[in-house]
C-alpha atoms as a PDB file:
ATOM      1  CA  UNK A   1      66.753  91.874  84.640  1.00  0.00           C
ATOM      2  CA  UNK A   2      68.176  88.701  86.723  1.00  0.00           C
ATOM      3  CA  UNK A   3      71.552  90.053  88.819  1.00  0.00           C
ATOM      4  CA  UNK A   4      74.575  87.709  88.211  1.00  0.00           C
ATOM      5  CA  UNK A   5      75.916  85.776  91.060  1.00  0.00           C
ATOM      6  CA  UNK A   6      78.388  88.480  92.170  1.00  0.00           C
ATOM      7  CA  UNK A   7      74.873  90.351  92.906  1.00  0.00           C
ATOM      8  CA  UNK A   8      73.179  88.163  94.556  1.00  0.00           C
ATOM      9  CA  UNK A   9      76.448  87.324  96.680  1.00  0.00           C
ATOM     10  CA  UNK A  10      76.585  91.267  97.348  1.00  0.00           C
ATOM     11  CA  UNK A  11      72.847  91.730  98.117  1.00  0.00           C
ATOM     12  CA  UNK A  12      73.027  88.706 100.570  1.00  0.00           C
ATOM     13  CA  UNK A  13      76.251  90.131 102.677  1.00  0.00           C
ATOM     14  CA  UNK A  14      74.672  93.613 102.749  1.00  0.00           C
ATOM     15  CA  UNK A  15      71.465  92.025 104.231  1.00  0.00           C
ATOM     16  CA  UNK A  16      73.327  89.559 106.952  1.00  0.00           C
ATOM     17  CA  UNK A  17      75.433  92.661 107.749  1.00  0.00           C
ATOM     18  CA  UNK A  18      72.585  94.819 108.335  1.00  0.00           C
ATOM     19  CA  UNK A  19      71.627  92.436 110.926  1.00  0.00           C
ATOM     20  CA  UNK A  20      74.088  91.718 112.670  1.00  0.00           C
ATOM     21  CA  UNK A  21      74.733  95.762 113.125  1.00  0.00           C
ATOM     22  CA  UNK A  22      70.686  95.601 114.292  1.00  0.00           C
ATOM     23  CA  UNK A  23      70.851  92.893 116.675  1.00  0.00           C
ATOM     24  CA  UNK A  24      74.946  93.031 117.968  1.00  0.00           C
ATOM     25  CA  UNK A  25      73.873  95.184 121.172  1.00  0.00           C
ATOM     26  CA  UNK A  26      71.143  93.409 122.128  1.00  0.00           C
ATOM     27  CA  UNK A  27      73.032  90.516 124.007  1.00  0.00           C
ATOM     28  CA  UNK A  28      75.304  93.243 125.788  1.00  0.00           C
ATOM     29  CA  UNK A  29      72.454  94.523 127.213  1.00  0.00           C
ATOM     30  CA  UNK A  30      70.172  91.772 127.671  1.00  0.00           C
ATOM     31  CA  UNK A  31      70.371  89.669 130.983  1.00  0.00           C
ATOM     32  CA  UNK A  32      72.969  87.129 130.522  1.00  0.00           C
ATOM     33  CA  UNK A  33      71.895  84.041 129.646  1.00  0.00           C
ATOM     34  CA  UNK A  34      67.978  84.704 129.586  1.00  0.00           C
ATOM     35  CA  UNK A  35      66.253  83.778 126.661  1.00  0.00           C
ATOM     36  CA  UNK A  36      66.394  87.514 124.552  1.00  0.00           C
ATOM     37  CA  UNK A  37      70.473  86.960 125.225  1.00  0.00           C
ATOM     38  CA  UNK A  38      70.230  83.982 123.583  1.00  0.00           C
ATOM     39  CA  UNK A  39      68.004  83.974 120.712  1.00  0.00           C
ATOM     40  CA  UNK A  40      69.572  87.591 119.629  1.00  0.00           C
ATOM     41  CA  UNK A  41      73.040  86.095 120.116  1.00  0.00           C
ATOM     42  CA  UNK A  42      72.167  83.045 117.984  1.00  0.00           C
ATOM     43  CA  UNK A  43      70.479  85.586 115.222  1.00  0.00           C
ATOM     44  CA  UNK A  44      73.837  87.730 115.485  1.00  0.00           C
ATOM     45  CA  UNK A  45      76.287  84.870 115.146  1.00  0.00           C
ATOM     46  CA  UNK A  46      74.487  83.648 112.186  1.00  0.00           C
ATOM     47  CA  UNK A  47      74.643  87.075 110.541  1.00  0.00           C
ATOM     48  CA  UNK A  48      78.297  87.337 110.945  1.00  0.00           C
ATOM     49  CA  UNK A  49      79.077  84.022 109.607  1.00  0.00           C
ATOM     50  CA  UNK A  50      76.449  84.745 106.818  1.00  0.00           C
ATOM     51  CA  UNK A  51      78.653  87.984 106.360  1.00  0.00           C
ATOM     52  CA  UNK A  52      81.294  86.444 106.237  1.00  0.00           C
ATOM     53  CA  UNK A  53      81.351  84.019 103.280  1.00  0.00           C
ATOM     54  CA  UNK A  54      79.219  86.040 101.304  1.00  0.00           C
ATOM     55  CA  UNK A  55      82.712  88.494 102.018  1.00  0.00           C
ATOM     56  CA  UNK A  56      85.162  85.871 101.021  1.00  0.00           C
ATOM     57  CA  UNK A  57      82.728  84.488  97.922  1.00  0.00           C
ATOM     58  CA  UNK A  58      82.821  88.720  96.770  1.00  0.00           C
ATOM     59  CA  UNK A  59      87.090  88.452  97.590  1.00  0.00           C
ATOM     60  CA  UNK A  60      86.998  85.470  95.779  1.00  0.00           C
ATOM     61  CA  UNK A  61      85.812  87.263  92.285  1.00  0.00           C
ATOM     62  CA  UNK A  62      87.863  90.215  92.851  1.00  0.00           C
ATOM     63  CA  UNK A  63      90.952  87.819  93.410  1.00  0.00           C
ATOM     64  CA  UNK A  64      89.871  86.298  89.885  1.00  0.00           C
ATOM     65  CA  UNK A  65      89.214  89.438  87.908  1.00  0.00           C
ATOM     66  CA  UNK A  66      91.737  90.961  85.400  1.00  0.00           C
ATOM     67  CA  UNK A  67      92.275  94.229  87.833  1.00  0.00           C
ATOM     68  CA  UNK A  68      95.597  93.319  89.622  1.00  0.00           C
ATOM     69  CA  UNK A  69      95.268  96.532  91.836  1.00  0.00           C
ATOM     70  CA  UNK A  70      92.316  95.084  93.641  1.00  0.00           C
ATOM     71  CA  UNK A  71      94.113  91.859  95.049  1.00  0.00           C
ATOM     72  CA  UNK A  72      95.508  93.606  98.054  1.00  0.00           C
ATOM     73  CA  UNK A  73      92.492  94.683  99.430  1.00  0.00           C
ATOM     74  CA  UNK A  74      90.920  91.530  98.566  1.00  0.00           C
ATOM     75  CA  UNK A  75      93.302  89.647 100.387  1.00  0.00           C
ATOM     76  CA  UNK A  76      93.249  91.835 102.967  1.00  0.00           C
ATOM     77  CA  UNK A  77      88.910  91.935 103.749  1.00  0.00           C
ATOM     78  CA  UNK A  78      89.705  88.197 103.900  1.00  0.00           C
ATOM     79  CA  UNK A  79      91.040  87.727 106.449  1.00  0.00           C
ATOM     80  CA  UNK A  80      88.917  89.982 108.440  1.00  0.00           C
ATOM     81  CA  UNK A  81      86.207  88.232 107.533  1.00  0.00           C
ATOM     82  CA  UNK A  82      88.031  85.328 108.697  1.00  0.00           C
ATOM     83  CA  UNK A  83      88.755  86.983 111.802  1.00  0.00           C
ATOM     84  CA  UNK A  84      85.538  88.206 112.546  1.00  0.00           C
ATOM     85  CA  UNK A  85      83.700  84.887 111.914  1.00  0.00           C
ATOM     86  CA  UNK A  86      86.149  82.520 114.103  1.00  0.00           C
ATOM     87  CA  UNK A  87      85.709  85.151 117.201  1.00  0.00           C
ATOM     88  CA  UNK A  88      81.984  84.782 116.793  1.00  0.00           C
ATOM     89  CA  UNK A  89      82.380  80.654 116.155  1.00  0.00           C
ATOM     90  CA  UNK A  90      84.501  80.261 119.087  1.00  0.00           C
ATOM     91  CA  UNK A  91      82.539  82.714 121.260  1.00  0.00           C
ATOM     92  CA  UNK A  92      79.367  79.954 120.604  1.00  0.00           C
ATOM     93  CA  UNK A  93      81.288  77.047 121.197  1.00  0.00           C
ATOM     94  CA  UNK A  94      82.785  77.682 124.355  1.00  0.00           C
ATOM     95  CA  UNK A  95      79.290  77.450 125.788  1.00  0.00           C
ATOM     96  CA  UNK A  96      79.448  73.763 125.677  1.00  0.00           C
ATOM     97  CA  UNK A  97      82.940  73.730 127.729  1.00  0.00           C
ATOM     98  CA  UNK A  98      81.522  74.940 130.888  1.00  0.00           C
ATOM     99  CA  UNK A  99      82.360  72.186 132.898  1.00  0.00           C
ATOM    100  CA  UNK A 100      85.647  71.587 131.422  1.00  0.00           C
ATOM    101  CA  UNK A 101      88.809  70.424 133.864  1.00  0.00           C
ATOM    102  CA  UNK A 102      91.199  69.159 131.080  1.00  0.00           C
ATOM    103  CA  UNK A 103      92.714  69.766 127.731  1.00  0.00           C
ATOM    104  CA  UNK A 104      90.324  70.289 124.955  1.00  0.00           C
ATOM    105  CA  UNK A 105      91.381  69.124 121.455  1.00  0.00           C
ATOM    106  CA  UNK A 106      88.824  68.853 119.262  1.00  0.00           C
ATOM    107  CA  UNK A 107      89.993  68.968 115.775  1.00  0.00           C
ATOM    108  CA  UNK A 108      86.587  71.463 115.151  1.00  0.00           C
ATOM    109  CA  UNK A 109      87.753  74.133 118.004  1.00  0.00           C
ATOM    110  CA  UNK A 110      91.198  74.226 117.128  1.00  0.00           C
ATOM    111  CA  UNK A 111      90.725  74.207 112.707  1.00  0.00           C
ATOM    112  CA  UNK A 112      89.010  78.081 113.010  1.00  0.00           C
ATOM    113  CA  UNK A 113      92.215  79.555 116.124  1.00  0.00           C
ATOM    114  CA  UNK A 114      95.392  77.851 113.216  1.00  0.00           C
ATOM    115  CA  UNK A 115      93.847  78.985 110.640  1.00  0.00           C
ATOM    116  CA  UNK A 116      93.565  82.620 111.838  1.00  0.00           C
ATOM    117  CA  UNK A 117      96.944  82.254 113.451  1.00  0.00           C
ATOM    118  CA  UNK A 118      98.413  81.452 109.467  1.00  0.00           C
ATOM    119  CA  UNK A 119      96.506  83.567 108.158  1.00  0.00           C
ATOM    120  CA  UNK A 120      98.277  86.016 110.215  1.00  0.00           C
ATOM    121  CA  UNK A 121     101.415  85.094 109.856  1.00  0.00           C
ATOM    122  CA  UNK A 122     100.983  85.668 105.929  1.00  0.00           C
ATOM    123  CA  UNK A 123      99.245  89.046 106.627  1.00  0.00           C
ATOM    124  CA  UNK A 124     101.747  89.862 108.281  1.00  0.00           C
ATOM    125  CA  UNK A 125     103.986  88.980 106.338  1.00  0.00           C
ATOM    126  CA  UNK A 126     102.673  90.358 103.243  1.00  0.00           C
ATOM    127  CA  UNK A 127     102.388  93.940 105.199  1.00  0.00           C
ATOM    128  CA  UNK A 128     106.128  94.062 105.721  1.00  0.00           C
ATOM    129  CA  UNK A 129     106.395  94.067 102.060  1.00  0.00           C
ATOM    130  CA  UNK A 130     103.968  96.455 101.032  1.00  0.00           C
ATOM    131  CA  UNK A 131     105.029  99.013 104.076  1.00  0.00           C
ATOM    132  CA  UNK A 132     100.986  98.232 104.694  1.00  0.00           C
ATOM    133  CA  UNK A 133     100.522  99.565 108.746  1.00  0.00           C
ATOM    134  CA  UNK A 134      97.238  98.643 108.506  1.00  0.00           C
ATOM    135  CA  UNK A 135      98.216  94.828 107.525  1.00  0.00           C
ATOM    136  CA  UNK A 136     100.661  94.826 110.014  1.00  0.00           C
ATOM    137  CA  UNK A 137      98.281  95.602 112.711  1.00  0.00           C
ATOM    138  CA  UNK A 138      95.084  93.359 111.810  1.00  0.00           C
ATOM    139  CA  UNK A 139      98.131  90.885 111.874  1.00  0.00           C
ATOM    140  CA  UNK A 140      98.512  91.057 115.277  1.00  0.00           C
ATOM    141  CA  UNK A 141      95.277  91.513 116.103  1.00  0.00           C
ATOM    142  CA  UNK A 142      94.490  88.102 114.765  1.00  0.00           C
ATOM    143  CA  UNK A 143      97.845  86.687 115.847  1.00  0.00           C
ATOM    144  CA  UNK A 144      96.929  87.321 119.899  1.00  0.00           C
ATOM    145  CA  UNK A 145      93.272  86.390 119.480  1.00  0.00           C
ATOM    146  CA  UNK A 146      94.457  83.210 117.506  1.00  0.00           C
ATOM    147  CA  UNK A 147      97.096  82.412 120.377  1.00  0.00           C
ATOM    148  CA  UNK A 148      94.548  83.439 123.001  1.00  0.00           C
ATOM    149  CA  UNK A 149      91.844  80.735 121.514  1.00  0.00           C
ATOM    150  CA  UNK A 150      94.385  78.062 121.606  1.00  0.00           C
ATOM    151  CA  UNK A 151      95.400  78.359 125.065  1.00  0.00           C
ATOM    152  CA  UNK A 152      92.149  78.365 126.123  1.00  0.00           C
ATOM    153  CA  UNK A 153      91.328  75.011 124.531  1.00  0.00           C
ATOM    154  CA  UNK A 154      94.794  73.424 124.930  1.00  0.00           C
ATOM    155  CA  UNK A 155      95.314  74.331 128.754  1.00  0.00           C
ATOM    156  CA  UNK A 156      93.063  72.763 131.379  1.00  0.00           C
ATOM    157  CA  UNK A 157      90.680  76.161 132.736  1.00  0.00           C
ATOM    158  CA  UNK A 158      92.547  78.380 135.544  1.00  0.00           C
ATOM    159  CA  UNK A 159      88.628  79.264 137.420  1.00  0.00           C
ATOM    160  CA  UNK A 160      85.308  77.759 137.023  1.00  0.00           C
ATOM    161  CA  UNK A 161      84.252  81.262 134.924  1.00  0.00           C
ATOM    162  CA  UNK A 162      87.037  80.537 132.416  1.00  0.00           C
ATOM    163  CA  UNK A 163      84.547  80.098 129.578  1.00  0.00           C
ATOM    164  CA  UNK A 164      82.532  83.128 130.481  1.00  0.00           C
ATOM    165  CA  UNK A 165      86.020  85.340 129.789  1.00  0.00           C
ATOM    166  CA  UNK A 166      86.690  83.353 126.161  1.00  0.00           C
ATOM    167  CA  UNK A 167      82.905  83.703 125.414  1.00  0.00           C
ATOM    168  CA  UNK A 168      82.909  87.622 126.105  1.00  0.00           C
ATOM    169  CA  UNK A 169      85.998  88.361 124.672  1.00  0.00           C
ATOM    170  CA  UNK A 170      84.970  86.358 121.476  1.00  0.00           C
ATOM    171  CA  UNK A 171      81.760  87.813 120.942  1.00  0.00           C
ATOM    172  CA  UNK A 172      82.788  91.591 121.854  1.00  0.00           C
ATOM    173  CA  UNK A 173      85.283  91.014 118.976  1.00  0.00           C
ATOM    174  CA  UNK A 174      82.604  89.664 116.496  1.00  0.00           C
ATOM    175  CA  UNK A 175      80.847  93.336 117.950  1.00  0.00           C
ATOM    176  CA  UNK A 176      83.593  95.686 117.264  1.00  0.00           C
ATOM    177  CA  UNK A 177      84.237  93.885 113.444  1.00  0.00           C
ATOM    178  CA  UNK A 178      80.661  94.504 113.081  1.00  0.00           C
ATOM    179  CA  UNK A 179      81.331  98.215 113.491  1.00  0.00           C
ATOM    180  CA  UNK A 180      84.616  98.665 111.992  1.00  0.00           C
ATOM    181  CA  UNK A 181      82.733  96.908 108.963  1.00  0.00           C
ATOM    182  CA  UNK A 182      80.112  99.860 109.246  1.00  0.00           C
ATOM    183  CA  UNK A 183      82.555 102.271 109.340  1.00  0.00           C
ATOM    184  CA  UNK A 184      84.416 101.394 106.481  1.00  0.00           C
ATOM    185  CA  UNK A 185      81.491 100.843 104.578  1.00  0.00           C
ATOM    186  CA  UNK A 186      80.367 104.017 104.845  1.00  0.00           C
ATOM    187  CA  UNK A 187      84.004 105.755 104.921  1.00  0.00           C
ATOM    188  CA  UNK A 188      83.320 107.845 101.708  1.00  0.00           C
ATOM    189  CA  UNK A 189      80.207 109.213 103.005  1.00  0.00           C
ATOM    190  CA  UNK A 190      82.166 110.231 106.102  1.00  0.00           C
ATOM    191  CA  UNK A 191      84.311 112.405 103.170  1.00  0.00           C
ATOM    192  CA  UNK A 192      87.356 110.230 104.277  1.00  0.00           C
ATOM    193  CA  UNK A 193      89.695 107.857 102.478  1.00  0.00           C
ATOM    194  CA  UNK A 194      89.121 104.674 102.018  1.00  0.00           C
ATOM    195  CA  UNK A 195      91.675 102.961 104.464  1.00  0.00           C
ATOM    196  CA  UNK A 196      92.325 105.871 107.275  1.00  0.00           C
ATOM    197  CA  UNK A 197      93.966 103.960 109.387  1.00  0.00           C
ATOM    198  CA  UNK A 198      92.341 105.459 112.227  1.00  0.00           C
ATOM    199  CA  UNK A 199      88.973 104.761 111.057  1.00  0.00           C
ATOM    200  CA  UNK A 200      89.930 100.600 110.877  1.00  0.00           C
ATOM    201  CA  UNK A 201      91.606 100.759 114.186  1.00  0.00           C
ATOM    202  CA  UNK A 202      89.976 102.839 116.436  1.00  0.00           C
ATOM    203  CA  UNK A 203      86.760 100.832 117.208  1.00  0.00           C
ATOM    204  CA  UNK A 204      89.589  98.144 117.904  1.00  0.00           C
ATOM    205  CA  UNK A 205      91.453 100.246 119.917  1.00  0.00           C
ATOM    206  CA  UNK A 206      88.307 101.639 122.006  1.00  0.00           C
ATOM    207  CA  UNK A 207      86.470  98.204 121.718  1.00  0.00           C
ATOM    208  CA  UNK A 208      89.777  96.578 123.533  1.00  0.00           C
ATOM    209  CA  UNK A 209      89.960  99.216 126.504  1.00  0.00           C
ATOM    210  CA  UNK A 210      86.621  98.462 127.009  1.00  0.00           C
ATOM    211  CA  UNK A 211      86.719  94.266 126.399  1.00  0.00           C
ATOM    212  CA  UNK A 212      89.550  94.940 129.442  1.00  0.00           C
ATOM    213  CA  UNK A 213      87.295  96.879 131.647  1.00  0.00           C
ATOM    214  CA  UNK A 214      83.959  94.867 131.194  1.00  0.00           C
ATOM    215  CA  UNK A 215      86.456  91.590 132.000  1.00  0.00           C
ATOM    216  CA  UNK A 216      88.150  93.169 135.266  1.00  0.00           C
ATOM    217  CA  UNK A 217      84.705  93.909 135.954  1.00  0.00           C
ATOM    218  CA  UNK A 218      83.366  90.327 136.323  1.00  0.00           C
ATOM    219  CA  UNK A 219      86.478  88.725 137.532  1.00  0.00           C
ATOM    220  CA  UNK A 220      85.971  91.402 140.477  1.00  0.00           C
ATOM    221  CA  UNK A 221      82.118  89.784 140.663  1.00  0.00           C
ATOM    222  CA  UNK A 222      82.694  86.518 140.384  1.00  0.00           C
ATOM    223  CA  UNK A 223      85.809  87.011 143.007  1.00  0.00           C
ATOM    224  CA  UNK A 224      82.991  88.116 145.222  1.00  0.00           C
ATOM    225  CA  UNK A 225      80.773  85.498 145.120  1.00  0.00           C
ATOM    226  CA  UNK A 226      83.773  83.110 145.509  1.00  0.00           C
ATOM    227  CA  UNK A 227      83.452  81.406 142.137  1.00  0.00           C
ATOM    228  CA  UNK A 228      87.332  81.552 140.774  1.00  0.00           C
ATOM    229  CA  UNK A 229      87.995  77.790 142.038  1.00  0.00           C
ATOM    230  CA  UNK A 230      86.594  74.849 140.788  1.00  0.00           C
END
């Protein structure tokens, strides 16, 4: 029996997701910038994005259904999924800034950085009015990543390693969607309910303390080897 579109749409983001949870710590570990960092982190970018539309393709059909009670969460996956696939867009393109000195307004860096920061504005705004904590807080997740982005590309770089920081930061946030996406997934198995808010927000919570650690880390490094100036 053929599967209908909504299938096929399904079957394809369970696949890309799959690898992108296979191949996410491969580039942590890897040597950075060697060839297996690379390649992995190109196969793991293109999962997410892959992910990602085959998510908002499987929102789109649940926005368009006749079950009203669905439109929340639809809404809601969304805009993670635009979340997670602008920190892993941005996280590729800043590669090509490394020598920046200026301002950086390219109409293709700064589309994916609005449209998260609108997106969570309305999110937001849309968790006020359901008394949705869990809204609320993916809001502002995506509103000081958003923010983040565009200062990066709108301010001339601060150190010559600027781009490494937005890079890391970028990726590691692509990382810890890919395992909050896991989690939830698999949330019933677990014998929890479906959106514990602890279970969305603690690999963002532990991911963060860690994204701050790993960054003090190399600032310390690259401190050492004087390579803060330009």
């Amino acid at each position: 029996m053929a599967m209908t579109l909504d299938e096929v749409v399904r079957t394809c983001h369970f696949a890309a997701g799959s690898v992108a949870l296979a191949t996410f710590a491969i580039p942590l570990v890897a040597r950075k910038g060697g060839p297996l960092h690379r390649r992995v982190g190109w196969v793991y970018a293109s999962a997410m994005w892959l992910a990602a539309v085959s998510a908002w393709v499987t929102c789109g059909f649940r926005l368009r259904d006749d079950d009203p009670g669905n439109d929340l969460g639809a809404l809601f996956l969304l805009f993670v999924g635009v979340l997670a696939a602008n920190a892993a867009f941005v996280g590729i393109r800043v590669l090509r800034s490394k020598g920046r000195t200026g301002r950086h307004g390219k109409a293709i860096d700064l589309a994916g950085p609005l449209l998260l920061l609108l997106g969570s504005v309305g999110m937001a705004g849309l968790g006020v009015q359901r008394s949705a904590l869990l809204l609320v807080a993916f809001a502002g997740l995506g509103g000081l990543l958003s923010v983040g982005q565009l200062r990066f590309w709108l301010r001339p770089p601060v150190t010559r390693m600027d781009w490494w920081y937005e890079h890391m930061v970028n990726m590691l946030t692509a990382c810890i969607a890919t395992v909050t996406a896991f989690l939830v997934v698999n949330i019933s198995r677990l014998g929890l309910q479906e959106y514990s808010l602890y279970v969305w927000l603690a690999p963002g919570v532990l991911g963060g303390v860690g994204i701050s650690l790993w960054e003090r880390y190399y600032r310390r490094k690259f401190a050492a080897r004087g390579m803060t100036e330009h």
